[in-house]
N, C-alpha and C. Protein backbone atom coordinates (compact mmCIF):
# COMPACT_ATOMS: atom_id res chain seq x y z
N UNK A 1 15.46 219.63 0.20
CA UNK A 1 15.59 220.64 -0.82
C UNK A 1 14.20 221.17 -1.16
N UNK A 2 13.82 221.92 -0.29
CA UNK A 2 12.32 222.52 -0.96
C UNK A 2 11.94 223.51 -1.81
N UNK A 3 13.30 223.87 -2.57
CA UNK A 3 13.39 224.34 -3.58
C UNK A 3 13.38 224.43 -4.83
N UNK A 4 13.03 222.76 -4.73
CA UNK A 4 13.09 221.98 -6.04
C UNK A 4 11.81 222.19 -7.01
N UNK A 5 11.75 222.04 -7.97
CA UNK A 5 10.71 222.40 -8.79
C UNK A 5 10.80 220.85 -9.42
N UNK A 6 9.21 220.37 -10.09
CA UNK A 6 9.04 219.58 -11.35
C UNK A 6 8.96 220.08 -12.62
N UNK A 7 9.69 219.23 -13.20
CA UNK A 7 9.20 220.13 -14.82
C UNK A 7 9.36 218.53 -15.76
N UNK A 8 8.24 219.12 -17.00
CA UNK A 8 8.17 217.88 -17.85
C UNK A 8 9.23 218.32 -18.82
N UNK A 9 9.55 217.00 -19.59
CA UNK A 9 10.34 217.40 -20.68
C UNK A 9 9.61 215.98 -21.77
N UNK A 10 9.56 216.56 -22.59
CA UNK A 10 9.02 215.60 -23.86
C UNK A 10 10.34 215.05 -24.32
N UNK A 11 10.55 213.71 -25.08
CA UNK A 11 11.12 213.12 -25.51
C UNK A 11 11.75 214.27 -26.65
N UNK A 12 13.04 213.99 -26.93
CA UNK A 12 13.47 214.94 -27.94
C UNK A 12 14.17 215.98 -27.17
N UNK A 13 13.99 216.71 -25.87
CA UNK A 13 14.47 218.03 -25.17
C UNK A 13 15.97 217.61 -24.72
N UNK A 14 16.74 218.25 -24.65
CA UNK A 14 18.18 218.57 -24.53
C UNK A 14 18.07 219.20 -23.48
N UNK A 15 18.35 218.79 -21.97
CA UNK A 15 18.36 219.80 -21.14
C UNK A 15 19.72 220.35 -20.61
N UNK A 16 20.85 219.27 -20.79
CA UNK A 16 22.00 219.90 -20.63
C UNK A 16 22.84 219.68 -22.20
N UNK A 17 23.45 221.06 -22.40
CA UNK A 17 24.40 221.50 -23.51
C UNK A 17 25.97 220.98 -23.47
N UNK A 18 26.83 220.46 -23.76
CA UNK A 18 28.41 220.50 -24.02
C UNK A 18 28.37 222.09 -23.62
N UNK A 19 29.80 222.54 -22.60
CA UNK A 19 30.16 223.50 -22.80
C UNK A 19 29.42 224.95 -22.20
N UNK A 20 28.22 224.41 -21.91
CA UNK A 20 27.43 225.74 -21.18
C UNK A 20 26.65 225.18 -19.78
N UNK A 21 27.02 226.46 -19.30
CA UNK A 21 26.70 226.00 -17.92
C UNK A 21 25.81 225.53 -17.26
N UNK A 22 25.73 224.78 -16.45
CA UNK A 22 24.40 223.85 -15.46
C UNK A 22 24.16 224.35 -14.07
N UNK A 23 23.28 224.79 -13.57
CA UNK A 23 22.82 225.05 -12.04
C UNK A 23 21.82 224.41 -11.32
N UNK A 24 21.75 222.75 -12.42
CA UNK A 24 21.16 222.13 -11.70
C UNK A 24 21.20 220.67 -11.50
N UNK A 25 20.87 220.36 -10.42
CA UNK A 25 20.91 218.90 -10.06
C UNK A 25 19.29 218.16 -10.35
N UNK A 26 19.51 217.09 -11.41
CA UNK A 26 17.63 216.56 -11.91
C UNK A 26 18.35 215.17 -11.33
N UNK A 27 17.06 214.74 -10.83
CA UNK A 27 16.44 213.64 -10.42
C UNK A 27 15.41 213.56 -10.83
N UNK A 28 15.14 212.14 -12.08
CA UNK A 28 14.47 211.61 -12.91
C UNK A 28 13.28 210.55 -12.14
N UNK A 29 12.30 211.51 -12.05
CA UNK A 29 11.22 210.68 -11.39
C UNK A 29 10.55 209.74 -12.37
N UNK A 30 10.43 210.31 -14.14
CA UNK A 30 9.79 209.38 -14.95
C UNK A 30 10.56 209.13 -16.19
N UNK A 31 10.67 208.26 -17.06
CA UNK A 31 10.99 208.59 -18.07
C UNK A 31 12.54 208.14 -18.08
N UNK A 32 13.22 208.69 -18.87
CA UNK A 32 14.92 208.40 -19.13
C UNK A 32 15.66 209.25 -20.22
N UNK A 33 16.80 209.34 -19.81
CA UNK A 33 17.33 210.16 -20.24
C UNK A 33 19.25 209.60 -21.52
N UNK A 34 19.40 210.40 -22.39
CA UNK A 34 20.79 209.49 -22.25
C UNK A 34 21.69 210.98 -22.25
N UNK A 35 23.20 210.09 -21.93
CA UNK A 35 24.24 211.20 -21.42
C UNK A 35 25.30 210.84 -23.21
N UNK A 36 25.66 211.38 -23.50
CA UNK A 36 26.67 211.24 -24.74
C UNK A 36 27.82 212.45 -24.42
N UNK A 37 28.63 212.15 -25.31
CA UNK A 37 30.42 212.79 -25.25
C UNK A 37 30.19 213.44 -26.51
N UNK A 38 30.71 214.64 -26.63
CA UNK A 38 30.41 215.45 -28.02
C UNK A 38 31.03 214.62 -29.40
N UNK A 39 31.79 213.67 -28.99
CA UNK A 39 32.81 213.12 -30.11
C UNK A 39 33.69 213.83 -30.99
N UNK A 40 34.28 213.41 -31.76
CA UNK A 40 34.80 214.24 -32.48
C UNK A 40 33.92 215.27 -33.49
N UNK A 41 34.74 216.56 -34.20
CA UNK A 41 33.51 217.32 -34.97
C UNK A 41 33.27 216.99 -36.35
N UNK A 42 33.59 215.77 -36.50
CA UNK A 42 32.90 215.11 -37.35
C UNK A 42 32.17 213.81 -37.15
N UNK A 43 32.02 213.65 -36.14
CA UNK A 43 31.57 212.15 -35.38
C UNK A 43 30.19 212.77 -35.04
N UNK A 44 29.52 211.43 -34.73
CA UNK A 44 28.51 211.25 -34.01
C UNK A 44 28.83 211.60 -32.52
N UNK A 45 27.94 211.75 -31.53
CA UNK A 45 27.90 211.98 -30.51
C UNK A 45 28.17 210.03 -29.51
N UNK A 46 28.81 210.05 -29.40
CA UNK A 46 29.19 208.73 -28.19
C UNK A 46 28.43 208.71 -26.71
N UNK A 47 27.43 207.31 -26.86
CA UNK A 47 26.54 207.52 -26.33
C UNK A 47 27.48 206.74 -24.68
N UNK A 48 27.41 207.36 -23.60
CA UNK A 48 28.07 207.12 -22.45
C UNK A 48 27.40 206.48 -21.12
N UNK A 49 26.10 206.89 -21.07
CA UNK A 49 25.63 205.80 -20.33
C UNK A 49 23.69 206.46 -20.18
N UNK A 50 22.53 205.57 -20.30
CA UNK A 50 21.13 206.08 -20.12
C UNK A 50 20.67 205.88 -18.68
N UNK A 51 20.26 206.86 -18.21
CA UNK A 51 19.60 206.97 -16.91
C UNK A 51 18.24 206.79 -16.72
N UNK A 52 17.28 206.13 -15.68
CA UNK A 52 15.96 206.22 -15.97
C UNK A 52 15.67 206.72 -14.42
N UNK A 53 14.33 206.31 -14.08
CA UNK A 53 13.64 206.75 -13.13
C UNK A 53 14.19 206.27 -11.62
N UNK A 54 14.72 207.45 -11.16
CA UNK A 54 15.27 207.38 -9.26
C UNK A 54 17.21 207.62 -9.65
N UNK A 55 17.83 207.49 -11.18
CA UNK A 55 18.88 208.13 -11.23
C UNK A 55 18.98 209.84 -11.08
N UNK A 56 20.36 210.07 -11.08
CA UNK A 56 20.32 211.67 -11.53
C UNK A 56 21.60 211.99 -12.25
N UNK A 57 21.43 213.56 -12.57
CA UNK A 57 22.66 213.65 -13.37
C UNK A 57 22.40 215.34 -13.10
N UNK A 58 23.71 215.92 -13.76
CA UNK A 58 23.69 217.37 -13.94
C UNK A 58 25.04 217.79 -12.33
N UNK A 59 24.67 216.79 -11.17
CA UNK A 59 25.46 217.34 -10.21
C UNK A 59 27.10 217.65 -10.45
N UNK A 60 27.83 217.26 -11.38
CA UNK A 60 29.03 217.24 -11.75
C UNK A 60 29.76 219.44 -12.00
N UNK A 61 28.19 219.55 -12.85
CA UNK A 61 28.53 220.71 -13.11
C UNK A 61 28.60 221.84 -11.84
N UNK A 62 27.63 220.99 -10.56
CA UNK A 62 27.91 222.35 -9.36
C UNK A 62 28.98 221.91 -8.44
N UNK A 63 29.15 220.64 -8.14
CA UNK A 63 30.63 220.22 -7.70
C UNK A 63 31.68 220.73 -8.27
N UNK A 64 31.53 220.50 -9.75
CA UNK A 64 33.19 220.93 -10.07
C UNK A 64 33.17 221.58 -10.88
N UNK A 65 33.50 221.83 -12.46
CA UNK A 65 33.64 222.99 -13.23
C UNK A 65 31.70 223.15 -13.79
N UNK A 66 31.24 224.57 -14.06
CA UNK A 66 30.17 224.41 -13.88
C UNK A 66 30.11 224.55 -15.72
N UNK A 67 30.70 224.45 -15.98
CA UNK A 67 30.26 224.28 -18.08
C UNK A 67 30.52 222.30 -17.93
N UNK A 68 29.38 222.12 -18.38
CA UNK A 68 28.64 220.41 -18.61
C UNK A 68 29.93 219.93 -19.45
N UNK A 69 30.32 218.67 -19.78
CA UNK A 69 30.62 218.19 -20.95
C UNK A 69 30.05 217.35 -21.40
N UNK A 70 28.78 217.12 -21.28
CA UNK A 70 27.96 216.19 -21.97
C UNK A 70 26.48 216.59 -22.29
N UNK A 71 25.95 216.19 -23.32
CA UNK A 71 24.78 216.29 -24.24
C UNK A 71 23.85 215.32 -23.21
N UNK A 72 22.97 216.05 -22.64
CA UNK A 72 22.14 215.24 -21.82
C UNK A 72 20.63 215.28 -22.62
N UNK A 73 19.98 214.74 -23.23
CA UNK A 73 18.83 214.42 -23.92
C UNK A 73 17.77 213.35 -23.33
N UNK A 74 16.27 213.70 -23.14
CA UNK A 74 15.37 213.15 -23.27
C UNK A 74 15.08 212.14 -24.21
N UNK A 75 15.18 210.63 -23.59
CA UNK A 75 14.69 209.43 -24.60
C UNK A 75 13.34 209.48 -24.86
N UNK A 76 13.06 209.14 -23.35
CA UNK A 76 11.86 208.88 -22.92
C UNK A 76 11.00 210.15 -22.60
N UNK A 77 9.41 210.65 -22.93
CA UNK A 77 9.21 211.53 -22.29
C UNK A 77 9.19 211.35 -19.84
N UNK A 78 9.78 212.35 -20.06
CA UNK A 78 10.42 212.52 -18.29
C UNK A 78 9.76 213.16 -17.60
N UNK A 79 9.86 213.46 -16.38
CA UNK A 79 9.38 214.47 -15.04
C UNK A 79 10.85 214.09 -14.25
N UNK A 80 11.24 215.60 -14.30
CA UNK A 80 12.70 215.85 -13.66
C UNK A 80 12.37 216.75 -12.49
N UNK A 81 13.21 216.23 -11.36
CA UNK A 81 12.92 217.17 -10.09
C UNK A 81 14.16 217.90 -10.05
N UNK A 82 14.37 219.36 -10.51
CA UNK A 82 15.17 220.10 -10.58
C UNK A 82 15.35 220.86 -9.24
N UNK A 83 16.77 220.72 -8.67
CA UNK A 83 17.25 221.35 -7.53
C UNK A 83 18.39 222.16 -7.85
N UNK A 84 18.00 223.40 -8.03
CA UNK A 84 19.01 224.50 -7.91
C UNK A 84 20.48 224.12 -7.03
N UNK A 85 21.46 224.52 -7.74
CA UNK A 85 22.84 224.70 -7.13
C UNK A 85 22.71 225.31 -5.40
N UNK A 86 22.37 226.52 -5.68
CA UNK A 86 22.34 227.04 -3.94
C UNK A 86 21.74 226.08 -3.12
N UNK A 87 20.44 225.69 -3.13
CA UNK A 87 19.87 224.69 -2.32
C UNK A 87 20.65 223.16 -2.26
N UNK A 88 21.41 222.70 -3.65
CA UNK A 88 21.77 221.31 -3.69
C UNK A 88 23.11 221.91 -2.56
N UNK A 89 23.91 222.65 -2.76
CA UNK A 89 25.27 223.22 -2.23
C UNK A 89 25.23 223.29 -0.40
N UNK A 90 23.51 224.00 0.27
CA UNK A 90 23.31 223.92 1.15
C UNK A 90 23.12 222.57 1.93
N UNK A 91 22.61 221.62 1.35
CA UNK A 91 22.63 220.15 1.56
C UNK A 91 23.60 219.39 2.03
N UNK A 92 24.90 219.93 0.69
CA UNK A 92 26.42 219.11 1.11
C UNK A 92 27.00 219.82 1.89
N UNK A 93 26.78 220.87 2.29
CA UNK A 93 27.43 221.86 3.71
C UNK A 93 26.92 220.77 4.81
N UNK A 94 25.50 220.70 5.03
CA UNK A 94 25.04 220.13 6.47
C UNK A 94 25.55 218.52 6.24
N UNK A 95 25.59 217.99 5.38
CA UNK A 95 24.91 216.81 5.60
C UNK A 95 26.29 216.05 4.50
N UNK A 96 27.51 215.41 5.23
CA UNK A 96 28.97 215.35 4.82
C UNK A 96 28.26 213.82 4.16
N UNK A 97 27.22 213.51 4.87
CA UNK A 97 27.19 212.02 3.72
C UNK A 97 26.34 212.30 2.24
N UNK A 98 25.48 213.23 2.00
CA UNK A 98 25.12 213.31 0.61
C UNK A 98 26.15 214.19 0.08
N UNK A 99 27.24 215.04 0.83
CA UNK A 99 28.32 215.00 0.02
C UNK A 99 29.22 214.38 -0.26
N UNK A 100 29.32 213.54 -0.23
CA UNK A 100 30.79 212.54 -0.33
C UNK A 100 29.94 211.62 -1.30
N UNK A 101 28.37 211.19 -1.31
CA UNK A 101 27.59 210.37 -2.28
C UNK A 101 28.30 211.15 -3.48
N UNK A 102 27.77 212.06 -3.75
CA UNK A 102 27.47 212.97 -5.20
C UNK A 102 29.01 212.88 -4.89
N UNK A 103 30.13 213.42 -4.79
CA UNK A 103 31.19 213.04 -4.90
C UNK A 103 32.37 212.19 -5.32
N UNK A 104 31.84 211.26 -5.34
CA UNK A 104 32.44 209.53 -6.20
C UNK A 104 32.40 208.93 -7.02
């Protein structure tokens, strides 16, 4: 994917929204991240599982419906290797085993 870009995110940044759309696939080179469920709208946010360095997240939204359902937030300050949809999409065309990974 040589399309991928780095970008920092400071502790505190929200990079994926409930409900609005994602075009990208991050792989967490530093740092950690947590994933939460909007909960109810009077609830707290339900924390679902924290990712750290060599996980990823975000691919759900270019596989399948592309509006997120989860609040993806910076714990830790991070360095995310962001891979655009077109380039991640070209990947699982050639290459049937990193699609069927991200898949399961």
């Amino acid at each position: 994917m040589s399309t991928a870009t780095m970008r920092y995110a400071p502790r505190g940044t929200v990079v994926v929204t409930p409900k609005e759309s994602n075009d990208y696939c991050f792989v967490i080179r530093s740092g950690a991240v947590d994933i939460s469920s909007e909960g109810d709208s009077d609830s707290v946010p339900v924390l679902l599982d924290r990712r750290e360095a060599g996980r990823c997240f975000g691919y759900a939204t270019i596989l399948g419906d592309n509006a997120s359902r989860y609040r993806i937030e910076v714990v830790e300050d991070a360095l995310l290797l962001a891979n655009h949809r077109d380039a991640f999409l070209d990947v699982c065309r050639a290459n049937s085993q990193f699609r069927d990974f991200f898949s399961h």
